[in-house]
Structures are given as C-alpha cells and as structure tokens.
Protein backbone atom coordinates (compact mmCIF):
# COMPACT_ATOMS: atom_id res chain seq x y z
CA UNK A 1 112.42 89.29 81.35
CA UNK A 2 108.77 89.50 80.74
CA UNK A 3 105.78 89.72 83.47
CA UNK A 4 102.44 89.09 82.79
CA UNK A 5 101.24 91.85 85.02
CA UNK A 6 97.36 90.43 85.35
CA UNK A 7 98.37 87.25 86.58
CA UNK A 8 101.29 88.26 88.61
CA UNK A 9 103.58 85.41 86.55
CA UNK A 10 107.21 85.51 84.93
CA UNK A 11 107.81 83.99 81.90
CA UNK A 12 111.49 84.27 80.57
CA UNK A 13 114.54 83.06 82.32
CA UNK A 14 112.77 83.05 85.63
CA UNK A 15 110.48 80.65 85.38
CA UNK A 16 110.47 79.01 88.31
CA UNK A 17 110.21 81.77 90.15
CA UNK A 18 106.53 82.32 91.75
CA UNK A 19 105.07 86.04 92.74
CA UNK A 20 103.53 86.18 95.81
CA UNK A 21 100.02 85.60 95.43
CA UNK A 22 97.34 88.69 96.73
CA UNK A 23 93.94 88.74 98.33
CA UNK A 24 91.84 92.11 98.26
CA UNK A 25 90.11 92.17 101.55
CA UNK A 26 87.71 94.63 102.71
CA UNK A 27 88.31 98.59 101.59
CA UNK A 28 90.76 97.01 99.58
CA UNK A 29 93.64 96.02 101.66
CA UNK A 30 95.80 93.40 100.36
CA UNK A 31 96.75 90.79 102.11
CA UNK A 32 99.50 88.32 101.59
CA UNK A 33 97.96 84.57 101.75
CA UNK A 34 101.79 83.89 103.03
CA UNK A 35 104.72 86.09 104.54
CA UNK A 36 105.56 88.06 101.18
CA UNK A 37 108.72 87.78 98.96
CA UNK A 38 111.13 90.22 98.43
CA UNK A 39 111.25 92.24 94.76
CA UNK A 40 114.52 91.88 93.04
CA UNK A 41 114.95 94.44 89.88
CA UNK A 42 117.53 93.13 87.42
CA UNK A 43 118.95 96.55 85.75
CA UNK A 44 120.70 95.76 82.46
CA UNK A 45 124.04 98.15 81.28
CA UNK A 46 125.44 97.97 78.39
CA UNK A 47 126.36 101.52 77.10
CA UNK A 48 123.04 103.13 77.68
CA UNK A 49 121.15 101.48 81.05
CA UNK A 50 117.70 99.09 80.47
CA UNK A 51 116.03 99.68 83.60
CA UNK A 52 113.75 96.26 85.35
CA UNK A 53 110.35 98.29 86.28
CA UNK A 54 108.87 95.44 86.78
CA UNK A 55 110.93 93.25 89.35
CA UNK A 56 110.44 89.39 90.51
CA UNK A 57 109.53 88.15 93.43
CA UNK A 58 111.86 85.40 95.11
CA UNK A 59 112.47 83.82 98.23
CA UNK A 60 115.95 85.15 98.67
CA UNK A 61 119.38 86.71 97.34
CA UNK A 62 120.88 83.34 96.74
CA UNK A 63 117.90 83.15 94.26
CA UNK A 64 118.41 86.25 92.73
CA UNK A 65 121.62 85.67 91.95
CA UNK A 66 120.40 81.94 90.12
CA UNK A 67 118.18 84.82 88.31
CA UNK A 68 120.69 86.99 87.34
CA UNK A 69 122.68 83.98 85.98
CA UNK A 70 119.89 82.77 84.08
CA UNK A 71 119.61 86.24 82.65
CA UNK A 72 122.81 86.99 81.75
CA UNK A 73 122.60 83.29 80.03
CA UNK A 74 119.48 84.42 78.23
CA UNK A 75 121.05 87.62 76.77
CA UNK A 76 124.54 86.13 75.76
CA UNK A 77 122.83 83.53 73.83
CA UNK A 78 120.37 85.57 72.20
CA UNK A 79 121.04 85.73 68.70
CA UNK A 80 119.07 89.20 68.11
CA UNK A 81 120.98 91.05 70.72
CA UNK A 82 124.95 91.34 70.63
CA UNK A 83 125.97 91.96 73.90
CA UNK A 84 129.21 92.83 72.91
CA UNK A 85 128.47 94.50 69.16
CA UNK A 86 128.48 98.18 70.27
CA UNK A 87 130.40 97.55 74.22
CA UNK A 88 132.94 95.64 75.05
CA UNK A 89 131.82 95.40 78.53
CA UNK A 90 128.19 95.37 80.32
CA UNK A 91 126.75 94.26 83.54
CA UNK A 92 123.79 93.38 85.45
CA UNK A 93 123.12 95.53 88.91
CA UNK A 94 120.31 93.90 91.19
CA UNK A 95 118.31 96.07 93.34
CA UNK A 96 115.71 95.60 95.52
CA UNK A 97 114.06 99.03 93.90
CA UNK A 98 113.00 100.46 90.20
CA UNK A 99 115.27 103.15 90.38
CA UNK A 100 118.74 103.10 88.50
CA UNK A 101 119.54 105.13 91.29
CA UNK A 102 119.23 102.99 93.46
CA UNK A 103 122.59 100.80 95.04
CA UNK A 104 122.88 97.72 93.56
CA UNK A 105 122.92 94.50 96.10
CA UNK A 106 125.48 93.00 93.66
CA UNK A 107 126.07 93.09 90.18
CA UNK A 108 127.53 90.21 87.54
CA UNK A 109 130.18 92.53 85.29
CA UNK A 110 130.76 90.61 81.14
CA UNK A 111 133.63 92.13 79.45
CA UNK A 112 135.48 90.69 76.15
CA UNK A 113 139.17 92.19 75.85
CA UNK A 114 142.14 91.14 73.32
C-alpha cells in the first residue's frame, strides 16, 4: 500500500478508495468539507509484523474488508515477495489505529500445509 501523503491519495490495491478531503480554516482548524471517513490500518504478519502507519480512509468495514482482499491479492501475486518462502502461515489484522497493539477489527489468516 502506498500513500501519497501531500495529496492525501492511495495508489496500490486501493484505488478506489478516496481520503477525505481537508480545509484549513482560520488558526488552522481543519475542517471536513463532508462528515469524515473512518481510518482503517492494514497490519501485515508474516513471521516478523509490517505495521500500516499510514491507514486509508473508507466509507465503511464492508469496504475494508474489499481492501484487505485486494491486499492480500496484491501480495500473493507479487512475484518479489513469497508469502509463503520463510512462513507457512501469515495474516492481515485491520485496525482502526497505527499501533500493532492495537485489537484488530478482523483479520484474513493464509496458511499453506501438506
């Protein structure tokens, strides 16, 4: 997942998902121009934990879990990254914080057994 943090856009597997857009107004409050999505952080473990810092914006759970499913898409197909070379098993958590800490709202589990 990669966020161009300027411009507030996701470019990866969520593409069509749309950050909320920001006005400054005076002494720099921001103000939503609508009522404001909620963050989703996809945390990625596979052995050793890839934490989402970054988070997407969506409309709901039902879309982050259409994210997460993209995701998990993106990183089985990806021909750089094994996701079963070193584990046999890894999993996505989604949060609605940064933290690893933090408990998961649900989490997609990928395991390969013989």
């Amino acid at each position: 997942m990669i966020m161009d943090v300027k411009r507030h856009l996701v470019v990866g597997p969520f593409r069509d998902a749309i950050a909320t857009p920001v006005l400054v107004g005076p002494q720099g409050c921001n103000r939503f121009t609508e009522a404001p999505m909620p963050r989703y952080f996809f945390h990625v473990h596979d052995g050793g934990s890839v934490p989402d810092d970054l988070g997407v914006n969506l409309p709901d759970i039902d879309a982050a879990r259409t994210a997460a499913i993209e995701l998990s898409c993106e990183i089985l197909s990806s021909e750089l990254i094994g996701p079963f070379q070193d584990h046999p098993s890894w999993r996505i958590e989604v949060s609605n914080s940064p933290e690893l800490s933090s408990l998961p709202l649900f989490t997609l589990h990928f395991s390969v057994t013989q």
